[in-house]
PDB file of N, CA and C in Angstrom:
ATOM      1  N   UNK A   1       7.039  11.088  -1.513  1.00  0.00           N
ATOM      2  CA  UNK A   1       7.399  10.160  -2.567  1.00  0.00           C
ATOM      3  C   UNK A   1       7.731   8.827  -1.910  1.00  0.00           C
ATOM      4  N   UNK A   2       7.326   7.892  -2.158  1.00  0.00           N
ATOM      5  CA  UNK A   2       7.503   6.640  -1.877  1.00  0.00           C
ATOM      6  C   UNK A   2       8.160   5.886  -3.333  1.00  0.00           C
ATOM      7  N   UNK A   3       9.147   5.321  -2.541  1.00  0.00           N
ATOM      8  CA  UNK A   3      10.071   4.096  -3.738  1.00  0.00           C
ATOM      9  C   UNK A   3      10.509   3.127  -3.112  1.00  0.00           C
ATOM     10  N   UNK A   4      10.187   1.666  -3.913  1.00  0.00           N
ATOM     11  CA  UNK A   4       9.979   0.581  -3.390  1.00  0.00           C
ATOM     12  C   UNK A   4      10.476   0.223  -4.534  1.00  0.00           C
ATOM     13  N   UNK A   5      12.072  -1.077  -4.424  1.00  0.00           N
ATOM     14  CA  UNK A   5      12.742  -1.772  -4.646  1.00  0.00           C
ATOM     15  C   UNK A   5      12.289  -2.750  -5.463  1.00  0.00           C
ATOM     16  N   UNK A   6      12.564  -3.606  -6.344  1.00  0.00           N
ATOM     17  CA  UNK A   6      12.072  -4.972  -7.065  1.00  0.00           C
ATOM     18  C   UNK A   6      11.695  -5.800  -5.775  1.00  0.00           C
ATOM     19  N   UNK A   7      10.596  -6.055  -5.798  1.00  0.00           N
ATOM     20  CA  UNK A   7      10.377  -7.601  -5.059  1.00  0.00           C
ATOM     21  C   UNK A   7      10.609  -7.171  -3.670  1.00  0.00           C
ATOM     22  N   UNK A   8      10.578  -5.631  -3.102  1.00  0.00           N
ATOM     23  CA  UNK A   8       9.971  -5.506  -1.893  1.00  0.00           C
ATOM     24  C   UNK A   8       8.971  -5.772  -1.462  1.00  0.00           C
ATOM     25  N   UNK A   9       8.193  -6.354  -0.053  1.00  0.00           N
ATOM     26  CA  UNK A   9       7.116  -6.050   0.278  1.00  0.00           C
ATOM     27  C   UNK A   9       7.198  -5.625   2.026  1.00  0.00           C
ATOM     28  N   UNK A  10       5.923  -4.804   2.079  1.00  0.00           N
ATOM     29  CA  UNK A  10       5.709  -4.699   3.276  1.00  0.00           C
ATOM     30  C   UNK A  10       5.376  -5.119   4.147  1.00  0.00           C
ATOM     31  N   UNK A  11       5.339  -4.937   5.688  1.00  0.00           N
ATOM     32  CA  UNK A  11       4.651  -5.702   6.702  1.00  0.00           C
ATOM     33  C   UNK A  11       3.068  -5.799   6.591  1.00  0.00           C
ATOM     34  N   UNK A  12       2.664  -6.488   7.155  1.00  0.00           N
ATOM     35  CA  UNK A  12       0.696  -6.163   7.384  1.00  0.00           C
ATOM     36  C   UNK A  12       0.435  -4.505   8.315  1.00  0.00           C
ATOM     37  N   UNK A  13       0.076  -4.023   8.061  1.00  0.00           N
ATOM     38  CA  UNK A  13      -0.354  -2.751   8.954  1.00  0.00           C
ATOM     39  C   UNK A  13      -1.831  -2.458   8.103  1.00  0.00           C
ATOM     40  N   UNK A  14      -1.798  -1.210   8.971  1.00  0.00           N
ATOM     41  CA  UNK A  14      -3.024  -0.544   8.637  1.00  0.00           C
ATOM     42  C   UNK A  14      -2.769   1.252   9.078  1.00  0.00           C
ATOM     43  N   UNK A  15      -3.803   1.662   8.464  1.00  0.00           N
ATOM     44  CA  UNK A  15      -3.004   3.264   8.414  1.00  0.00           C
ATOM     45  C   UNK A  15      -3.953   4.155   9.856  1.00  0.00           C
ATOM     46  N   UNK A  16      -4.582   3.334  10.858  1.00  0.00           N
ATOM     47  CA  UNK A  16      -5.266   3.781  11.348  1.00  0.00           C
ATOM     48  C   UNK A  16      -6.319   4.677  11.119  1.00  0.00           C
ATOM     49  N   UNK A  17      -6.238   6.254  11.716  1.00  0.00           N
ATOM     50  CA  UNK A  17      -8.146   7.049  11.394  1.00  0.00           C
ATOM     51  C   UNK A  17      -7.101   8.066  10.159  1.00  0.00           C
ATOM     52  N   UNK A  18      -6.305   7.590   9.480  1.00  0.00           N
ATOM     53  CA  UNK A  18      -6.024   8.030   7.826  1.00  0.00           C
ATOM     54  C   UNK A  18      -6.757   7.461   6.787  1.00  0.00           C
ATOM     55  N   UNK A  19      -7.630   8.218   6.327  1.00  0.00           N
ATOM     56  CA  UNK A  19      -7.443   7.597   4.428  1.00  0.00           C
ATOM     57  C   UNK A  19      -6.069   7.575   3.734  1.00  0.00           C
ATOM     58  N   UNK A  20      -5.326   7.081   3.280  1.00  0.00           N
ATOM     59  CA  UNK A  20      -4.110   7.334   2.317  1.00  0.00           C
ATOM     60  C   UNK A  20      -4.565   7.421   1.011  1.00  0.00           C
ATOM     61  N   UNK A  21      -4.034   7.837   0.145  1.00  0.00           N
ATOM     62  CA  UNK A  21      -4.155   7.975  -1.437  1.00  0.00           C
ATOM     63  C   UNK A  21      -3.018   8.167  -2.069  1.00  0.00           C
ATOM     64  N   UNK A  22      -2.925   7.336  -3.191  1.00  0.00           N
ATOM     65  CA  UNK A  22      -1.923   7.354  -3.682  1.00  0.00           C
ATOM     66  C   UNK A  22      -1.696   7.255  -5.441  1.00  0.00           C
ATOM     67  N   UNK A  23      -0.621   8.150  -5.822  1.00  0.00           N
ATOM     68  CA  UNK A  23      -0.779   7.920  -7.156  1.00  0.00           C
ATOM     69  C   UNK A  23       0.657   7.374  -7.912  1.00  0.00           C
ATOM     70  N   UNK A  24       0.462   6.036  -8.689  1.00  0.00           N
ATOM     71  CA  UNK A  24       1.448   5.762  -9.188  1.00  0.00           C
ATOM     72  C   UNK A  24       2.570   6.186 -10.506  1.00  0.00           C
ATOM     73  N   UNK A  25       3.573   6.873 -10.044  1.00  0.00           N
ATOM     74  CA  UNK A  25       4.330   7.097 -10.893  1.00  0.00           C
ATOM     75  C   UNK A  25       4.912   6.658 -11.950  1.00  0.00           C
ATOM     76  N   UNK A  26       5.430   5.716 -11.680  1.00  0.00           N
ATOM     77  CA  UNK A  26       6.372   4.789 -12.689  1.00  0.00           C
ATOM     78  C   UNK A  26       6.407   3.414 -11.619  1.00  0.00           C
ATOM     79  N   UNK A  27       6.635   1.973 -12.419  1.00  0.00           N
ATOM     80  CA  UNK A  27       6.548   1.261 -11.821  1.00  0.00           C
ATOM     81  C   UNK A  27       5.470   0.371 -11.888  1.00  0.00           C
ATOM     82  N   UNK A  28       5.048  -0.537 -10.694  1.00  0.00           N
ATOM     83  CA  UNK A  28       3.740  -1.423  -9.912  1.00  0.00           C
ATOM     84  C   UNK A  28       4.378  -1.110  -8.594  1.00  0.00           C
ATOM     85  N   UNK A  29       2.829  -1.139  -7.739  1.00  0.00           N
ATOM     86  CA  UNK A  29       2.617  -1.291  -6.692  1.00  0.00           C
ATOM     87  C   UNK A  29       1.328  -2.332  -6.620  1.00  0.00           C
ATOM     88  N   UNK A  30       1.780  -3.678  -5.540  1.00  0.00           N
ATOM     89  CA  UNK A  30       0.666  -4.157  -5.460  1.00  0.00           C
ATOM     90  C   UNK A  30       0.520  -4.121  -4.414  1.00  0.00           C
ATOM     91  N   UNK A  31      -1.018  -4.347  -3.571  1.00  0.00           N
ATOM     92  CA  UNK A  31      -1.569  -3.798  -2.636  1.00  0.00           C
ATOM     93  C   UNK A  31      -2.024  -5.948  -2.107  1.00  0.00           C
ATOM     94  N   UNK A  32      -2.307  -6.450  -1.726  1.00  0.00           N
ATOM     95  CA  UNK A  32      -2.386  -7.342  -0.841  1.00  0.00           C
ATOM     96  C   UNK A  32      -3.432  -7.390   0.394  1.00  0.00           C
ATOM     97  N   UNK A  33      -4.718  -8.116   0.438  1.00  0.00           N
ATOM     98  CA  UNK A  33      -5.469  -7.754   1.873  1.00  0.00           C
ATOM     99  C   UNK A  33      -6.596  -8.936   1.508  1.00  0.00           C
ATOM    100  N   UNK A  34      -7.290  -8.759   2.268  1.00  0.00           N
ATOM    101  CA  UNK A  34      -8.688  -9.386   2.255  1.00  0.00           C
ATOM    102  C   UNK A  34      -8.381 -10.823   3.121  1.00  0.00           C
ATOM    103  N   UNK A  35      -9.546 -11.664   3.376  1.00  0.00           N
ATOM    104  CA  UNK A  35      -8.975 -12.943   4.463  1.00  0.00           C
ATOM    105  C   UNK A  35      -7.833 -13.400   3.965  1.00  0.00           C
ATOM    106  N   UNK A  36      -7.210 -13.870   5.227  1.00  0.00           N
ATOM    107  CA  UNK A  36      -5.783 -14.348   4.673  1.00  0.00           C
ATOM    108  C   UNK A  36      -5.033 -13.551   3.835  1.00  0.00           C
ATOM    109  N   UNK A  37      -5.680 -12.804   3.432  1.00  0.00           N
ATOM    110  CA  UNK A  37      -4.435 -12.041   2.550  1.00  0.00           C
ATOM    111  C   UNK A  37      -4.299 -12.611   1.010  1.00  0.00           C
ATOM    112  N   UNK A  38      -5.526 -13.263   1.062  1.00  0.00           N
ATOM    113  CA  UNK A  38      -6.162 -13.507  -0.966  1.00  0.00           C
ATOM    114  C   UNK A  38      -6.029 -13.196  -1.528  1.00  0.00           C
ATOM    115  N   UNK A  39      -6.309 -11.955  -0.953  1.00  0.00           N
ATOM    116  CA  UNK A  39      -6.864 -10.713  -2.488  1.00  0.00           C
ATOM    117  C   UNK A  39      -5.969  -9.402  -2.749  1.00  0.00           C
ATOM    118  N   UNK A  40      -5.945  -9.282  -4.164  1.00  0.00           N
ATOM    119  CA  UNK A  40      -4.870  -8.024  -4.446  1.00  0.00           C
ATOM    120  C   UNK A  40      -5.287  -7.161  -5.418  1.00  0.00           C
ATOM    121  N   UNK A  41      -4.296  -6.767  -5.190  1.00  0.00           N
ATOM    122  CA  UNK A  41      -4.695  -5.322  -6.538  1.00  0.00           C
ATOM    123  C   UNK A  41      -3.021  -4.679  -7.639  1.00  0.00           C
ATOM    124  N   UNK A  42      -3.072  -4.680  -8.488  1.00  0.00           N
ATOM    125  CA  UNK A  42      -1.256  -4.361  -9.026  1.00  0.00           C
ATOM    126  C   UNK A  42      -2.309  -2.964  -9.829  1.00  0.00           C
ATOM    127  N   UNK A  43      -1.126  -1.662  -9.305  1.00  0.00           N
ATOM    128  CA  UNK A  43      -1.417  -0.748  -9.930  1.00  0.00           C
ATOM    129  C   UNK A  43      -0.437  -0.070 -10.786  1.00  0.00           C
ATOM    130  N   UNK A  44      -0.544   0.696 -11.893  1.00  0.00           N
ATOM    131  CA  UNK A  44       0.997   0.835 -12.730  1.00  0.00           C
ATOM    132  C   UNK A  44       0.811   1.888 -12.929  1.00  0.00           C
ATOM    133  N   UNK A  45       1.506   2.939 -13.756  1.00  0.00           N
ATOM    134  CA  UNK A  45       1.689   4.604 -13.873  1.00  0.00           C
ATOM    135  C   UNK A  45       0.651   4.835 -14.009  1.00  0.00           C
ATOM    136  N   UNK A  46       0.355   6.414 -13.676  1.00  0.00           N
ATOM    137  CA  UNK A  46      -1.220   6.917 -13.520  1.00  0.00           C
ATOM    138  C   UNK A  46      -2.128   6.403 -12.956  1.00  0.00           C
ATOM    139  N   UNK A  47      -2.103   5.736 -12.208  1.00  0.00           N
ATOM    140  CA  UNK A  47      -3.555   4.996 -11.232  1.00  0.00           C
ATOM    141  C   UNK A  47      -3.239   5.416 -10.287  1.00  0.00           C
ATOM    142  N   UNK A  48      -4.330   5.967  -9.736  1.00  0.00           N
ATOM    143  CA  UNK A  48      -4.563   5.886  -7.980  1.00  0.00           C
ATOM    144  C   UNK A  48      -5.573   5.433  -7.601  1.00  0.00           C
ATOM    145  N   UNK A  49      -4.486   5.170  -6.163  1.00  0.00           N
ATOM    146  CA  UNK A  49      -5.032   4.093  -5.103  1.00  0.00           C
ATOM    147  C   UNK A  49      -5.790   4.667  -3.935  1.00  0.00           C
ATOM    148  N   UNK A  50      -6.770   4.213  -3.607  1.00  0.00           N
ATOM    149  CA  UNK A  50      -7.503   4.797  -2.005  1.00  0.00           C
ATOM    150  C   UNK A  50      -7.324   3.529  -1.208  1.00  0.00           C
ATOM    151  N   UNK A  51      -6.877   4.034   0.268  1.00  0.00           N
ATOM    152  CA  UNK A  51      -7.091   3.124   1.193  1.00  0.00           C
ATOM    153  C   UNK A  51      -8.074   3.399   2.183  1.00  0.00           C
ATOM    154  N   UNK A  52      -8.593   3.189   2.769  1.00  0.00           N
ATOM    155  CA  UNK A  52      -9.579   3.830   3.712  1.00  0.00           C
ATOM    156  C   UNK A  52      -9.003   3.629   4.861  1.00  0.00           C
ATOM    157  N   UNK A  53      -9.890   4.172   5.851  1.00  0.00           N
ATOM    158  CA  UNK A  53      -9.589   4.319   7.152  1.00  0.00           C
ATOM    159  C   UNK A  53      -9.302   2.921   7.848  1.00  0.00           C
ATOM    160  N   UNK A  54      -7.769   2.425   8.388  1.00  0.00           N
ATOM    161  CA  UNK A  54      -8.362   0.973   9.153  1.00  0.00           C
ATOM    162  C   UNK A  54      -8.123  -0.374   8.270  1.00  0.00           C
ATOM    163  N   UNK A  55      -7.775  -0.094   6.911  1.00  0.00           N
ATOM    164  CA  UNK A  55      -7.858  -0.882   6.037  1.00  0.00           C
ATOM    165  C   UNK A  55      -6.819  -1.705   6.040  1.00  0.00           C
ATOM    166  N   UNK A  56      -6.506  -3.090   6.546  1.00  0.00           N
ATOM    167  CA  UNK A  56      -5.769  -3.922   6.338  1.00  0.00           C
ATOM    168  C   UNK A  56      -4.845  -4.443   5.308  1.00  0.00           C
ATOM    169  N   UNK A  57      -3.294  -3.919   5.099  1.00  0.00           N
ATOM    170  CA  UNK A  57      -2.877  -4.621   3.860  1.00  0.00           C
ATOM    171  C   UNK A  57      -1.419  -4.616   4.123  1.00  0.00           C
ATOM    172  N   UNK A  58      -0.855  -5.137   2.980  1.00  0.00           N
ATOM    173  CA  UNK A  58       1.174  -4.679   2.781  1.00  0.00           C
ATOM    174  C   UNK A  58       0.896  -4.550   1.568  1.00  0.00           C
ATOM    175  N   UNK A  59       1.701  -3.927   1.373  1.00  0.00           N
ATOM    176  CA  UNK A  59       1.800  -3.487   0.026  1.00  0.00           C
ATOM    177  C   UNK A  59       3.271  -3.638  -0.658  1.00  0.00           C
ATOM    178  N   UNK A  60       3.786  -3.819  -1.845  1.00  0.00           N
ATOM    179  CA  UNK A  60       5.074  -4.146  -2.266  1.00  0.00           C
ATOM    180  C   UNK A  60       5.225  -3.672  -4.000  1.00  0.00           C
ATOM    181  N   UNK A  61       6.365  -4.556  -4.407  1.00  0.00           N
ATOM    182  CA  UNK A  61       6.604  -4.074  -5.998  1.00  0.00           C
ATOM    183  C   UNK A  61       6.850  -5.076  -6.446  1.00  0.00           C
ATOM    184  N   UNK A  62       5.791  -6.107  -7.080  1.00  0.00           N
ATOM    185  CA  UNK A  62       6.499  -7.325  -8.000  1.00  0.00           C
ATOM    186  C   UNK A  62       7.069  -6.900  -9.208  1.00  0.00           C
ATOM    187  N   UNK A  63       7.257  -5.821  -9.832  1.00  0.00           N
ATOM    188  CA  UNK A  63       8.107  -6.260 -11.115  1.00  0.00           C
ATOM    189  C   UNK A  63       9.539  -5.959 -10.779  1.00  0.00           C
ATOM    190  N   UNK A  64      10.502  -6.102 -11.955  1.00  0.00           N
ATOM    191  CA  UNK A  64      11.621  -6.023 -11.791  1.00  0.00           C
ATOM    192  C   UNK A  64      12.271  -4.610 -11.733  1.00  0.00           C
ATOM    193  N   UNK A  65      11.676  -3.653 -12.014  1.00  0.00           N
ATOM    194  CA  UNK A  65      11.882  -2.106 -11.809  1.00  0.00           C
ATOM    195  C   UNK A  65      11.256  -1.489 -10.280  1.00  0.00           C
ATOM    196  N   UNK A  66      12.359  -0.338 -10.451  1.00  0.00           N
ATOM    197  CA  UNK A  66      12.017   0.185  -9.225  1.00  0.00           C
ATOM    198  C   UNK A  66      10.246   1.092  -9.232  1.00  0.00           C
ATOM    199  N   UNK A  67      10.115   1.158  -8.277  1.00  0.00           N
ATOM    200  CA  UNK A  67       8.768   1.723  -8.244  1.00  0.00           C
ATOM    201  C   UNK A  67       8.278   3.169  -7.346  1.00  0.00           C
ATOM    202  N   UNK A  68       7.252   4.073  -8.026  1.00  0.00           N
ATOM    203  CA  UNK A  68       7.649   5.174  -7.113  1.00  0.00           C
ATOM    204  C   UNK A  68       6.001   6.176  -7.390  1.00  0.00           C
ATOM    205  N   UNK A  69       5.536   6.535  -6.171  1.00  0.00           N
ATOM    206  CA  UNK A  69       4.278   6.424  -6.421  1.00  0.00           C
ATOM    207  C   UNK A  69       4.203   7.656  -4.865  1.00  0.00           C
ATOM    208  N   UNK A  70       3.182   8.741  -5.502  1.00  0.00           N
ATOM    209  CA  UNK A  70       3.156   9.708  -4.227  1.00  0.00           C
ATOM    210  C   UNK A  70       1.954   9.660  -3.648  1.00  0.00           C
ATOM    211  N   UNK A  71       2.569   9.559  -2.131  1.00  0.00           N
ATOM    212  CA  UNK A  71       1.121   8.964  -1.359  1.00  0.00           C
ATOM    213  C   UNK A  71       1.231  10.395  -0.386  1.00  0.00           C
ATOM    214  N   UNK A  72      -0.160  10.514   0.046  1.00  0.00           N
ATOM    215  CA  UNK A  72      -0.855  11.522   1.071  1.00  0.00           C
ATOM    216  C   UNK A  72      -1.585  10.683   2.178  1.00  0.00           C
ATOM    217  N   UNK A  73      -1.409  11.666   3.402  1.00  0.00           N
ATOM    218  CA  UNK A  73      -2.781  10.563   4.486  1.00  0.00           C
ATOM    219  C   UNK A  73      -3.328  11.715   4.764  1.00  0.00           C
ATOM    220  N   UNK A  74      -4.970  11.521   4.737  1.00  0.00           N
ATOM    221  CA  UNK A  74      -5.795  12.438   5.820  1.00  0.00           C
ATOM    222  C   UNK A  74      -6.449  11.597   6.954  1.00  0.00           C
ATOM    223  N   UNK A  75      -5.899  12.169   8.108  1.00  0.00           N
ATOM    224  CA  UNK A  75      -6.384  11.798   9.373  1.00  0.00           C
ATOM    225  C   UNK A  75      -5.773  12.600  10.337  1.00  0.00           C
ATOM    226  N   UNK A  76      -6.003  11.739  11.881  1.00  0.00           N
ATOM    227  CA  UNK A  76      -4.666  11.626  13.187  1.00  0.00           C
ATOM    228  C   UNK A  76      -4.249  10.457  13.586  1.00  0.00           C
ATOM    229  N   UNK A  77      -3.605  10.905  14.575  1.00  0.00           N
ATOM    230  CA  UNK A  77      -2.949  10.074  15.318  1.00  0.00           C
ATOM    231  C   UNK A  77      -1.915   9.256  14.201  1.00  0.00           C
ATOM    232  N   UNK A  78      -1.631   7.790  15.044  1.00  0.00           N
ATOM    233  CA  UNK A  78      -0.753   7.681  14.503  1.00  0.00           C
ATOM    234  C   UNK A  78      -0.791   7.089  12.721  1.00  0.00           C
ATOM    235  N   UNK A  79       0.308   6.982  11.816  1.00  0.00           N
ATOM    236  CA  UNK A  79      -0.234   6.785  10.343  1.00  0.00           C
ATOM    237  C   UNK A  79       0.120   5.614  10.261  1.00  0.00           C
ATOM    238  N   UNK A  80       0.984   5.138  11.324  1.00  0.00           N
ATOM    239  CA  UNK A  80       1.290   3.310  10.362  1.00  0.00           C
ATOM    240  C   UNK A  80       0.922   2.781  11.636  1.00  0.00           C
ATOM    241  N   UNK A  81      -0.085   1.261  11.825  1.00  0.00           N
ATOM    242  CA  UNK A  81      -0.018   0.473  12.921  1.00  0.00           C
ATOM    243  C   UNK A  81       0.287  -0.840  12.223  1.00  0.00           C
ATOM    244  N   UNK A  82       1.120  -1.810  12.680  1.00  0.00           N
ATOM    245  CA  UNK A  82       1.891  -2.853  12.285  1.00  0.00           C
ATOM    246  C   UNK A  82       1.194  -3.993  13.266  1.00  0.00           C
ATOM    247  N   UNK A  83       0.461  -4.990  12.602  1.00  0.00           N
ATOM    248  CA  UNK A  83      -0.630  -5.874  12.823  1.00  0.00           C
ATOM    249  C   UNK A  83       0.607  -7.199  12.117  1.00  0.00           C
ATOM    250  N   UNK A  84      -0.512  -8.573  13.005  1.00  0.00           N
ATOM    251  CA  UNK A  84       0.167  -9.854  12.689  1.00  0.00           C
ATOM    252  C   UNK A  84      -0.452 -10.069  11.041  1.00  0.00           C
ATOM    253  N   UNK A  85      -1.373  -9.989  10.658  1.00  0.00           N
ATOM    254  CA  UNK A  85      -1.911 -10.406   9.598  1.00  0.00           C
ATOM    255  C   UNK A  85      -3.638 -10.585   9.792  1.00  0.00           C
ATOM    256  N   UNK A  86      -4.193 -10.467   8.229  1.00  0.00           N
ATOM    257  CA  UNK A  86      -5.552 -10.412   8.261  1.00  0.00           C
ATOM    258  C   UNK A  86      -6.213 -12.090   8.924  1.00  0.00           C
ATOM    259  N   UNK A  87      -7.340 -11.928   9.017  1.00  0.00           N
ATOM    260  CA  UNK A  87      -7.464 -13.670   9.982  1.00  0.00           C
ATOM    261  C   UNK A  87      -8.078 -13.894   8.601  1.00  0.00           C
TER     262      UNK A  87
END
C-alpha cells in the first residue's frame, strides 16, 4: 500500500529491470516524466498505472486529500534508482 500526503512529490528515479503497476485507491496520483519533465498523467480511484522497465518519473498527489494506491514490481535487483532528472 502506498499513501502519499496532499502536495507530496517524489524524487526523479526509475524502478530499474521492474515493471511496477499500480492501482489507485482513493485519491490522485500524478505521475510526471518525459523531456524535462513536461509530461504527466493524474490518475484517480480505479485506474491503473503501468510503468515499464527503466522508466523515468516522480510521482506525487496534487489534490488536497490523502492518497493511496497499491503498487506491485516485477523484476530484480534493485527497485528504486534515484536519478538527477530527465534531460
Amino acid at each position: 500500500m502506498v499513501t502519499t500526503e496532499p502536495g507530496e512529490m517524489s524524487a526523479w528515479h526509475h524502478h530499474g529491470d521492474h515493471d511496477t503497476y499500480a492501482y489507485v485507491v482513493s485519491g490522485l496520483k500524478r505521475i510526471e516524466y518525459g523531456p524535462g519533465g513536461t509530461r504527466s498523467l493524474i490518475a484517480g480511484p480505479d485506474d491503473f498505472i503501468h510503468l515499464p522497465k527503466g522508466f523515468m518519473h516522480r510521482e506525487g498527489n496534487p489534490s488536497g486529500e490523502l492518497s493511496r494506491s497499491i503498487a506491485f514490481r516485477l523484476g530484480s535487483g534493485p527497485a528504486t534508482i534515484n536519478v538527477e532528472g530527465p534531460p
